[in-house]
C-alpha atoms as a PDB file:
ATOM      1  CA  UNK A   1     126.443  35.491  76.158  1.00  0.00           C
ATOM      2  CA  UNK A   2     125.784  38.157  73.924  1.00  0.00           C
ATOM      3  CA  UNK A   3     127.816  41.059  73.525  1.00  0.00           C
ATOM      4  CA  UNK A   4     126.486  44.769  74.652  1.00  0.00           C
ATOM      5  CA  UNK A   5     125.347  47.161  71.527  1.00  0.00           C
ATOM      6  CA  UNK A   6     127.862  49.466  71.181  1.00  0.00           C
ATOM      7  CA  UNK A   7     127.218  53.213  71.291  1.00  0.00           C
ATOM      8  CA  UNK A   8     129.560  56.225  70.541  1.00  0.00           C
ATOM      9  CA  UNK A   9     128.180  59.306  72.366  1.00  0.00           C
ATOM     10  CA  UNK A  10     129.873  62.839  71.224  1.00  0.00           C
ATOM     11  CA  UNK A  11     128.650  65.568  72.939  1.00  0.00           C
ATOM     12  CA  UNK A  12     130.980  68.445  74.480  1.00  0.00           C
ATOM     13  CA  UNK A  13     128.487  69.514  77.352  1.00  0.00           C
ATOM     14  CA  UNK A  14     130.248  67.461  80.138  1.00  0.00           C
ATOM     15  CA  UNK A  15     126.789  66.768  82.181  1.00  0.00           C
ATOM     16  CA  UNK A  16     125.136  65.573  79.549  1.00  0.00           C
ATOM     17  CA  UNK A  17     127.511  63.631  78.228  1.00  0.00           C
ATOM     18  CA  UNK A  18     128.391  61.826  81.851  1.00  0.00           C
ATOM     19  CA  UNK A  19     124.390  61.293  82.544  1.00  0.00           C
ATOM     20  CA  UNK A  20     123.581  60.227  79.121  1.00  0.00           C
ATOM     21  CA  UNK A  21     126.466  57.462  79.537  1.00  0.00           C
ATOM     22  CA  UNK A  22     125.859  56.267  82.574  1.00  0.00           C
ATOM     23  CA  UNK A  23     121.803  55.935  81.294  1.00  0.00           C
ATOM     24  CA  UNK A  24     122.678  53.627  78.736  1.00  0.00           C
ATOM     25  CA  UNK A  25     125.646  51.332  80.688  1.00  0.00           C
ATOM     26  CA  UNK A  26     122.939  51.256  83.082  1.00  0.00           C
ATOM     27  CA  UNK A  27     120.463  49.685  80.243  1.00  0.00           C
ATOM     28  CA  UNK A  28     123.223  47.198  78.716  1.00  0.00           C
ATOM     29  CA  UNK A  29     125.073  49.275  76.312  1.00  0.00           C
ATOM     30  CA  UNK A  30     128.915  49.463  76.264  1.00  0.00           C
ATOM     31  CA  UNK A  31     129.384  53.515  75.926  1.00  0.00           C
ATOM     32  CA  UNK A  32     132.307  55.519  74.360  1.00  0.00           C
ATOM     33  CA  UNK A  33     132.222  59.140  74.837  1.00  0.00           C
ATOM     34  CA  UNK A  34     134.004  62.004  73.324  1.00  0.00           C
ATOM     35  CA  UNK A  35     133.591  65.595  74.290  1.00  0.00           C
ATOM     36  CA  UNK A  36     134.827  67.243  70.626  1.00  0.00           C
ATOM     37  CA  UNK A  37     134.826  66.479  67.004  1.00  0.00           C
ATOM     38  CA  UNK A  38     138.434  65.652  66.345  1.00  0.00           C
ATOM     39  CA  UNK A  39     138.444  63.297  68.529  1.00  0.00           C
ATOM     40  CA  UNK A  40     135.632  61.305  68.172  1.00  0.00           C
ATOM     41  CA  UNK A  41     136.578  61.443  63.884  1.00  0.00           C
ATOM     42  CA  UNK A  42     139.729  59.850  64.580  1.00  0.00           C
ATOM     43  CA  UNK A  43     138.214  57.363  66.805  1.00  0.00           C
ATOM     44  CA  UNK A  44     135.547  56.340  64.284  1.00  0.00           C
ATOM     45  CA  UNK A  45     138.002  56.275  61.212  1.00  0.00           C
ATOM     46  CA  UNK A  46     139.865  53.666  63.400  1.00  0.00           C
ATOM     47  CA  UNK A  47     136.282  51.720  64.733  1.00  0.00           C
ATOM     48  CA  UNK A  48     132.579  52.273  64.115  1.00  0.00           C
ATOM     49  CA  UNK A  49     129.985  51.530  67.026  1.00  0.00           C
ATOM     50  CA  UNK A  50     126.461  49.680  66.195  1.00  0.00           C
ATOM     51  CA  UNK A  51     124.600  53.773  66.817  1.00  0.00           C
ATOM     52  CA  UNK A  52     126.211  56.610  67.051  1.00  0.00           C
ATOM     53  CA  UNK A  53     124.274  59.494  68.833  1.00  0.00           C
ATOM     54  CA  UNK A  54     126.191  63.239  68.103  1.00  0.00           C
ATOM     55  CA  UNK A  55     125.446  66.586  69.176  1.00  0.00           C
ATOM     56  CA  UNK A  56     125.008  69.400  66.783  1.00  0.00           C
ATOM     57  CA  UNK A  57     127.268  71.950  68.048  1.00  0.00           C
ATOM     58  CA  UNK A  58     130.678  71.046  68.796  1.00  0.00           C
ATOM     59  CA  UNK A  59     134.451  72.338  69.296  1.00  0.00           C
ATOM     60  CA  UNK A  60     137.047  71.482  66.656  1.00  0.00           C
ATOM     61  CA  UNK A  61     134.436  69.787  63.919  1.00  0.00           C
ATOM     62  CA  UNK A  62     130.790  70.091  63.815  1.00  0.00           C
ATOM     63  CA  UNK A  63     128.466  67.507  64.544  1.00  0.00           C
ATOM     64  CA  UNK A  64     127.596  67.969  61.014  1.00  0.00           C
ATOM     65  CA  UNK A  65     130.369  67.517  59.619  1.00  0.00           C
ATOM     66  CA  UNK A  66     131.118  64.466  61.914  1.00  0.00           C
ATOM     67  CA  UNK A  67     127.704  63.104  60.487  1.00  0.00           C
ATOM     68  CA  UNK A  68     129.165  63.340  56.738  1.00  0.00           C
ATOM     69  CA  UNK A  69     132.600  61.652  57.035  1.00  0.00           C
ATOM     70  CA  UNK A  70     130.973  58.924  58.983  1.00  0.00           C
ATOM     71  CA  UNK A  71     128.189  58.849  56.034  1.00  0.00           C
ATOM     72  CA  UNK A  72     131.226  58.917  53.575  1.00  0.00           C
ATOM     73  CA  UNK A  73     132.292  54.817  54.413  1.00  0.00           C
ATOM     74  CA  UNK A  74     129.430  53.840  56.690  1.00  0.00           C
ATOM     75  CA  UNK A  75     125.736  53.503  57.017  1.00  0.00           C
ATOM     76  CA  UNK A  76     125.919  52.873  60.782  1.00  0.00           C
ATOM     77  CA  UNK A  77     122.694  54.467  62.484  1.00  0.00           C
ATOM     78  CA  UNK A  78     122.947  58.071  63.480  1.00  0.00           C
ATOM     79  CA  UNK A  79     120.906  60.114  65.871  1.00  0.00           C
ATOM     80  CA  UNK A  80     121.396  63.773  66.212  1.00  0.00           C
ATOM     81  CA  UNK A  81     121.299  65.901  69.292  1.00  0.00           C
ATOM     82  CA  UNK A  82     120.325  69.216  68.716  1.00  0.00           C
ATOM     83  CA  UNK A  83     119.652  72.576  71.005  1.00  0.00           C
ATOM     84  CA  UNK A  84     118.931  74.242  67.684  1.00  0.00           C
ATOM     85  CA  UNK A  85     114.456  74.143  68.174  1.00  0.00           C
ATOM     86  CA  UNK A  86     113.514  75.027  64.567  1.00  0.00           C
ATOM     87  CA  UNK A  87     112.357  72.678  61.967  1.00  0.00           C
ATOM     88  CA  UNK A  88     115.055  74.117  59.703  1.00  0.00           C
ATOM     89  CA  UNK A  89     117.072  73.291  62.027  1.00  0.00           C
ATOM     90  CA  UNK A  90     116.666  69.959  62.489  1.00  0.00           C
ATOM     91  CA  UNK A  91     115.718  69.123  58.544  1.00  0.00           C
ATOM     92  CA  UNK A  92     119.672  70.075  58.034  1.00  0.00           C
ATOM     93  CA  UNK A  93     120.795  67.664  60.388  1.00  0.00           C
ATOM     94  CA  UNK A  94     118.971  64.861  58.569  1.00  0.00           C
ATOM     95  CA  UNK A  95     120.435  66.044  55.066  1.00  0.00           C
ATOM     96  CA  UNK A  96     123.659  65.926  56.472  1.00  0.00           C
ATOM     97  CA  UNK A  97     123.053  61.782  57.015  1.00  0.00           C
ATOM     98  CA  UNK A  98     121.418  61.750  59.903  1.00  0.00           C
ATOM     99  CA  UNK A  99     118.587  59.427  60.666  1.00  0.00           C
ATOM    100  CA  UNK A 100     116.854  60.488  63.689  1.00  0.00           C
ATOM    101  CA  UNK A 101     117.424  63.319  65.905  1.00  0.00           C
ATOM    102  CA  UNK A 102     116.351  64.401  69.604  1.00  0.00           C
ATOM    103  CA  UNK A 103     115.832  68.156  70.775  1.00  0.00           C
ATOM    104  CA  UNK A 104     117.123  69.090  73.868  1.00  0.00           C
ATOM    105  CA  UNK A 105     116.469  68.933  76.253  1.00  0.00           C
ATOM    106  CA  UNK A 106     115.378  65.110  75.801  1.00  0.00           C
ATOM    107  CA  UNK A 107     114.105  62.432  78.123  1.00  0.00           C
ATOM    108  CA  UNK A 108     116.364  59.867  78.676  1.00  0.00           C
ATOM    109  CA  UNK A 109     113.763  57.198  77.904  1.00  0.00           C
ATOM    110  CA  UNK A 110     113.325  58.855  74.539  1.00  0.00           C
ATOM    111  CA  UNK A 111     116.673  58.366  73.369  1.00  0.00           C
ATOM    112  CA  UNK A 112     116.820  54.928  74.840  1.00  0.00           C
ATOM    113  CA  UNK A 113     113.974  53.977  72.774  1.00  0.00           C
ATOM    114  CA  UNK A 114     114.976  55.588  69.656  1.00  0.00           C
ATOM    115  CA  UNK A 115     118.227  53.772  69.973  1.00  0.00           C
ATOM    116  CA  UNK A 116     116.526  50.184  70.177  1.00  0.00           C
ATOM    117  CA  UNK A 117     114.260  50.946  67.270  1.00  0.00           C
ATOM    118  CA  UNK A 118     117.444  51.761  65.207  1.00  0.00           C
ATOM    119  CA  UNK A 119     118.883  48.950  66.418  1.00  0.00           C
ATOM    120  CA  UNK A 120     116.266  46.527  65.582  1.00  0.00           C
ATOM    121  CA  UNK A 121     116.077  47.958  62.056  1.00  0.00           C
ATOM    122  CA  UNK A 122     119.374  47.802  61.127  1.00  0.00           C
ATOM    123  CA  UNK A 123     120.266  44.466  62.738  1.00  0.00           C
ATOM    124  CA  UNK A 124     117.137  42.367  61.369  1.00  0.00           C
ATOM    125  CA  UNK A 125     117.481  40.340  58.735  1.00  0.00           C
ATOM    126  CA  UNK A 126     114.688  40.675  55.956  1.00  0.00           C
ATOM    127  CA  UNK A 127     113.417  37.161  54.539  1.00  0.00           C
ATOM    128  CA  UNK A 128     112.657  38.439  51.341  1.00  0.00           C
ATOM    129  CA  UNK A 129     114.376  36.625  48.205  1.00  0.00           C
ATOM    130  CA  UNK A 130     115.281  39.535  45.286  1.00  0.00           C
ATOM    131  CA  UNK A 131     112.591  40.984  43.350  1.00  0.00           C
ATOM    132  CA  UNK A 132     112.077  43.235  40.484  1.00  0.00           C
ATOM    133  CA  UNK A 133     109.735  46.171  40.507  1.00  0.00           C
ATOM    134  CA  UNK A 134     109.571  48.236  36.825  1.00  0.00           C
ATOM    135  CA  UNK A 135     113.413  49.541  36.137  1.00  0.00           C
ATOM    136  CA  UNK A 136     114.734  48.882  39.554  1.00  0.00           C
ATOM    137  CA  UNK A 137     115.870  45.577  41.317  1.00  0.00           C
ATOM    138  CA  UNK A 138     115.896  44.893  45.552  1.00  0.00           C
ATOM    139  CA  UNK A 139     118.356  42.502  47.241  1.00  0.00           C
ATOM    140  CA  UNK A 140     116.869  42.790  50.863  1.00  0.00           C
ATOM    141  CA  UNK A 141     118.719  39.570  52.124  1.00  0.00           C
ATOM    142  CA  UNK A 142     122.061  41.976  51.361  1.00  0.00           C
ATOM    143  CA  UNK A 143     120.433  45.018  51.715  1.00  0.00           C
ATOM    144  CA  UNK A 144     121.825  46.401  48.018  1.00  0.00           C
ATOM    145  CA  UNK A 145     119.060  47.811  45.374  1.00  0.00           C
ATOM    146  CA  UNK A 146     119.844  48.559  41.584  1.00  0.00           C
ATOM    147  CA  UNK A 147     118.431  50.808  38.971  1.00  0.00           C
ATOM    148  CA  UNK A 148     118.863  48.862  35.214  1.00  0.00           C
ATOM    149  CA  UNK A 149     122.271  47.782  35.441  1.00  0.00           C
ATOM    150  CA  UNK A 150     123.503  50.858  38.391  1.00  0.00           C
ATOM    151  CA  UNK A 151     124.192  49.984  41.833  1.00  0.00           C
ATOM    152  CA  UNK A 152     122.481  52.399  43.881  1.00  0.00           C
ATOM    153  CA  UNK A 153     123.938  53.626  47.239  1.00  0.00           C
ATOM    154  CA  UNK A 154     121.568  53.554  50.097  1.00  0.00           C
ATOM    155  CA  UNK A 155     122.409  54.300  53.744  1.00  0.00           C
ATOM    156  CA  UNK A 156     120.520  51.991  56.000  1.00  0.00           C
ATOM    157  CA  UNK A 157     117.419  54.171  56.204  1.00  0.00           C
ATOM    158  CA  UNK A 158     117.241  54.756  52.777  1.00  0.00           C
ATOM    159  CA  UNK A 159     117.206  51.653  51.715  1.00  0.00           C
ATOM    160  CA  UNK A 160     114.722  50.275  54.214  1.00  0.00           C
ATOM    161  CA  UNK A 161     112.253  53.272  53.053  1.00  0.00           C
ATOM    162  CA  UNK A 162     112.941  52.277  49.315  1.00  0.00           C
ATOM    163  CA  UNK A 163     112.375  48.772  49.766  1.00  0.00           C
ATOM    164  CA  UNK A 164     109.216  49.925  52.031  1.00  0.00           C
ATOM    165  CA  UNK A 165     107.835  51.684  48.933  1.00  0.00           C
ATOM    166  CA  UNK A 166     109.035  49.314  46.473  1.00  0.00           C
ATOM    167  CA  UNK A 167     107.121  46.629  48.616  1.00  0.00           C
ATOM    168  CA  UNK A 168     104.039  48.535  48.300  1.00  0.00           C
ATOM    169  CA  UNK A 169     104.241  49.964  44.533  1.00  0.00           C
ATOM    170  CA  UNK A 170     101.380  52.483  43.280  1.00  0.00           C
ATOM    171  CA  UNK A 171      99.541  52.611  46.531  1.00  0.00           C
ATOM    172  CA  UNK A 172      99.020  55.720  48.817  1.00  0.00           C
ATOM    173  CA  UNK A 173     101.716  55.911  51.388  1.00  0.00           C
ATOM    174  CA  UNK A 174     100.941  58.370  54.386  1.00  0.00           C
ATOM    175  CA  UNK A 175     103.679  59.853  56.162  1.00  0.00           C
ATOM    176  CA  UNK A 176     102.657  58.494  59.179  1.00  0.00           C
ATOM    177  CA  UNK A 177     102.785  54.729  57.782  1.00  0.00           C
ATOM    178  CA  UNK A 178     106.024  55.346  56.685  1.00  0.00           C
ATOM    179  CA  UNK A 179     107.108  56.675  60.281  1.00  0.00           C
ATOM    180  CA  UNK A 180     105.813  53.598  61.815  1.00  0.00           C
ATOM    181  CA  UNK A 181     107.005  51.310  59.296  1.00  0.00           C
ATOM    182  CA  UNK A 182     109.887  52.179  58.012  1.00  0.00           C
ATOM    183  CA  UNK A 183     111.325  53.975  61.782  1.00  0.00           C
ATOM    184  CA  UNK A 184     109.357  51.909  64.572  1.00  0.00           C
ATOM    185  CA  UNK A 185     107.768  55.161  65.485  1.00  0.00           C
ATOM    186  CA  UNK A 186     104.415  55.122  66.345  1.00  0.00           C
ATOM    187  CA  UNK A 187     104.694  59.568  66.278  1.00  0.00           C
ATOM    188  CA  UNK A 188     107.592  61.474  65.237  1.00  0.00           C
ATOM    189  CA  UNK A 189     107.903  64.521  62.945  1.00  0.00           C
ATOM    190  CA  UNK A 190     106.684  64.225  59.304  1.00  0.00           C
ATOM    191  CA  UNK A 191     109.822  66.285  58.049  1.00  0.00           C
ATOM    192  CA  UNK A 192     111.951  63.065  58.507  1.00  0.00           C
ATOM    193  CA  UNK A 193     110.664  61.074  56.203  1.00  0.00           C
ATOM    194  CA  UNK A 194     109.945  64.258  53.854  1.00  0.00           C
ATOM    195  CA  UNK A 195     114.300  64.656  54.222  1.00  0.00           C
ATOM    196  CA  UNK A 196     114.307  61.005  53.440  1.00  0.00           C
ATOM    197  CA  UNK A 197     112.571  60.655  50.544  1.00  0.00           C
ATOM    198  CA  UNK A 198     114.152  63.987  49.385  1.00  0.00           C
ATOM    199  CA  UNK A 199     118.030  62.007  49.591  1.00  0.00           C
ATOM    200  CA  UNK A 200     116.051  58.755  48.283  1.00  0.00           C
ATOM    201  CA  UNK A 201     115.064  60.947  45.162  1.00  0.00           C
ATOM    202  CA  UNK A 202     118.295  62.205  44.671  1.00  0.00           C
ATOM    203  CA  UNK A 203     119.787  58.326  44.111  1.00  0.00           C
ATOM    204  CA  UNK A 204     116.625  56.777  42.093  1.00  0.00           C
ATOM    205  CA  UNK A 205     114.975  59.748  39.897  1.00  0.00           C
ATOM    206  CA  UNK A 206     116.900  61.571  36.474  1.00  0.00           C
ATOM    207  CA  UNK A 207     115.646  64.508  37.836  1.00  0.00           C
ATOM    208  CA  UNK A 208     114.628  64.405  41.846  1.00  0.00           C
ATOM    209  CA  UNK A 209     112.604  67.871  41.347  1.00  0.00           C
ATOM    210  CA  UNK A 210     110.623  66.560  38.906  1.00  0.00           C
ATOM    211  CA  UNK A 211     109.710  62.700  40.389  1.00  0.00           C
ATOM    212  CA  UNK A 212     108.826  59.967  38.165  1.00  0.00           C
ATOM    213  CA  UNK A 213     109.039  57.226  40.551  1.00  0.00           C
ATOM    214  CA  UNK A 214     108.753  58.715  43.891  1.00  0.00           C
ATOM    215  CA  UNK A 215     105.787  61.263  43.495  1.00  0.00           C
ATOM    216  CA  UNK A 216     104.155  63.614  46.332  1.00  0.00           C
ATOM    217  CA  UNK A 217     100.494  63.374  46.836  1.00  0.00           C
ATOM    218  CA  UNK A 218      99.897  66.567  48.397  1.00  0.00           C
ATOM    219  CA  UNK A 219      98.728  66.712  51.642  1.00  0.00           C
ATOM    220  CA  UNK A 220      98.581  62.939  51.496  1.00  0.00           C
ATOM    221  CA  UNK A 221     101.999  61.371  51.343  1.00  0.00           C
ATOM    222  CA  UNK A 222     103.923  59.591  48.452  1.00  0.00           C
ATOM    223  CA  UNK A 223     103.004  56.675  45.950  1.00  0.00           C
ATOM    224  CA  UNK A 224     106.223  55.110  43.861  1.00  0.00           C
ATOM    225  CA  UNK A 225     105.093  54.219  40.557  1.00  0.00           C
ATOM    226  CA  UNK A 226     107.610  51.788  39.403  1.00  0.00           C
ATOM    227  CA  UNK A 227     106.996  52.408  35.869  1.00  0.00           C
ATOM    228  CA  UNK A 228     107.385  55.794  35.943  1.00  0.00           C
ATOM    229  CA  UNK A 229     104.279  56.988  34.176  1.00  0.00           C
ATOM    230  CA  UNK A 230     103.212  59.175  36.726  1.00  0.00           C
ATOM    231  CA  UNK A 231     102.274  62.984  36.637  1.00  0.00           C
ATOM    232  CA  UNK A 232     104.127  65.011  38.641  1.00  0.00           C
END
């Protein structure tokens, strides 16, 4: 019998917290929940679940901050619960490691289905021997990418959208493809993959404001040139 998917649930509103948990046991998941920041930290440090889903806002340490020491050793899945409506809003969440996030108030169904996407993604295993693409070199089997001789470090989503693009070199990527693709998500907000390839750049480009390899097509989407020889 297989084991349940773990998930670690921090959020300090005690309704949510209870109905969100008892949602997911009710759907197969084994649940941990933690009301603060300090606690849930110390509980992570000690034990990582397979998706952990954190609210923005909480007492003792942020859910931001929460995101980043997780991020620091770990490339778990993270979703982000935020009551915080603006784009802004949410586009900081995701640069703090996030790789999803829900606005409340959220339908339960949402979440569950955001969780099994993540899930699936970070769980299958890619049959795909290496393979070299101009400068930069993809293990998918292992899930480990390299630039010349440097190991890059790539959180789970990162490294699924790089070896996504480095799949599909000099071609016209929409952001919507990439949603579906790369997330499972037939809609979803453009600005997650735009804070995506924004952290991607940062690890793969000499200079990420001026892309070689990762360009913007304006109003378009992206096309990675593994060569480099690209205008910006």
């Amino acid at each position: 019998m297989e084991s349940r998917p773990a998930i670690t649930i921090v959020e300090d509103d005690p309704t949510v917290r209870t109905v969100v948990g008892d949602y997911l046991r009710a759907h197969d998941f084994t649940v941990v929940l933690y009301g603060d920041g300090l606690s849930a930290q110390k509980a992570l440090r000690a034990r990582l679940p397979d998706v952990l889903v954190v609210d923005r806002m909480l007492p003792g340490i942020s859910g931001d901050e929460l995101c980043r020491d997780v991020r620091a050793s770990s490339d778990i899945p993270i979703i982000m619960l935020t009551a915080l409506g603006s784009v802004s809003s949410r586009i900081e969440g995701l640069e703090h490691g996030a790789d999803d996030y829900l606005a409340k108030p959220f339908a339960m169904k949402e979440l569950h289905l955001r969780i099994q996407a993540m899930l699936r993604r970070h769980q299958s295993a890619v049959p795909v021997v290496s393979f070299t693409v101009g400068r930069f070199r993809l293990d998918p089997v292992h899930r480990r990418a390299w630039a010349g001789d440097r190991e890059i470090a790539l959180t789970t989503r990162e490294y699924e959208l790089f070896l996504y693009v480095a799949q599909h070199p000099d071609r016209l990527l929409t952001r919507d493809e990439i949603l579906r693709n790369v997330w499972g998500w037939s809609f979803g907000d453009a600005s997650t993959v735009t804070v995506h390839v924004r952290r991607l750049r940062e690890k793969i480009e000499p200079e990420p404001r001026f892309p070689l390899y990762l360009r913007t097509e304006w109003g378009a989407g992206y096309t990675f040139t593994p060569e480099g020889d690209g205008q910006c």
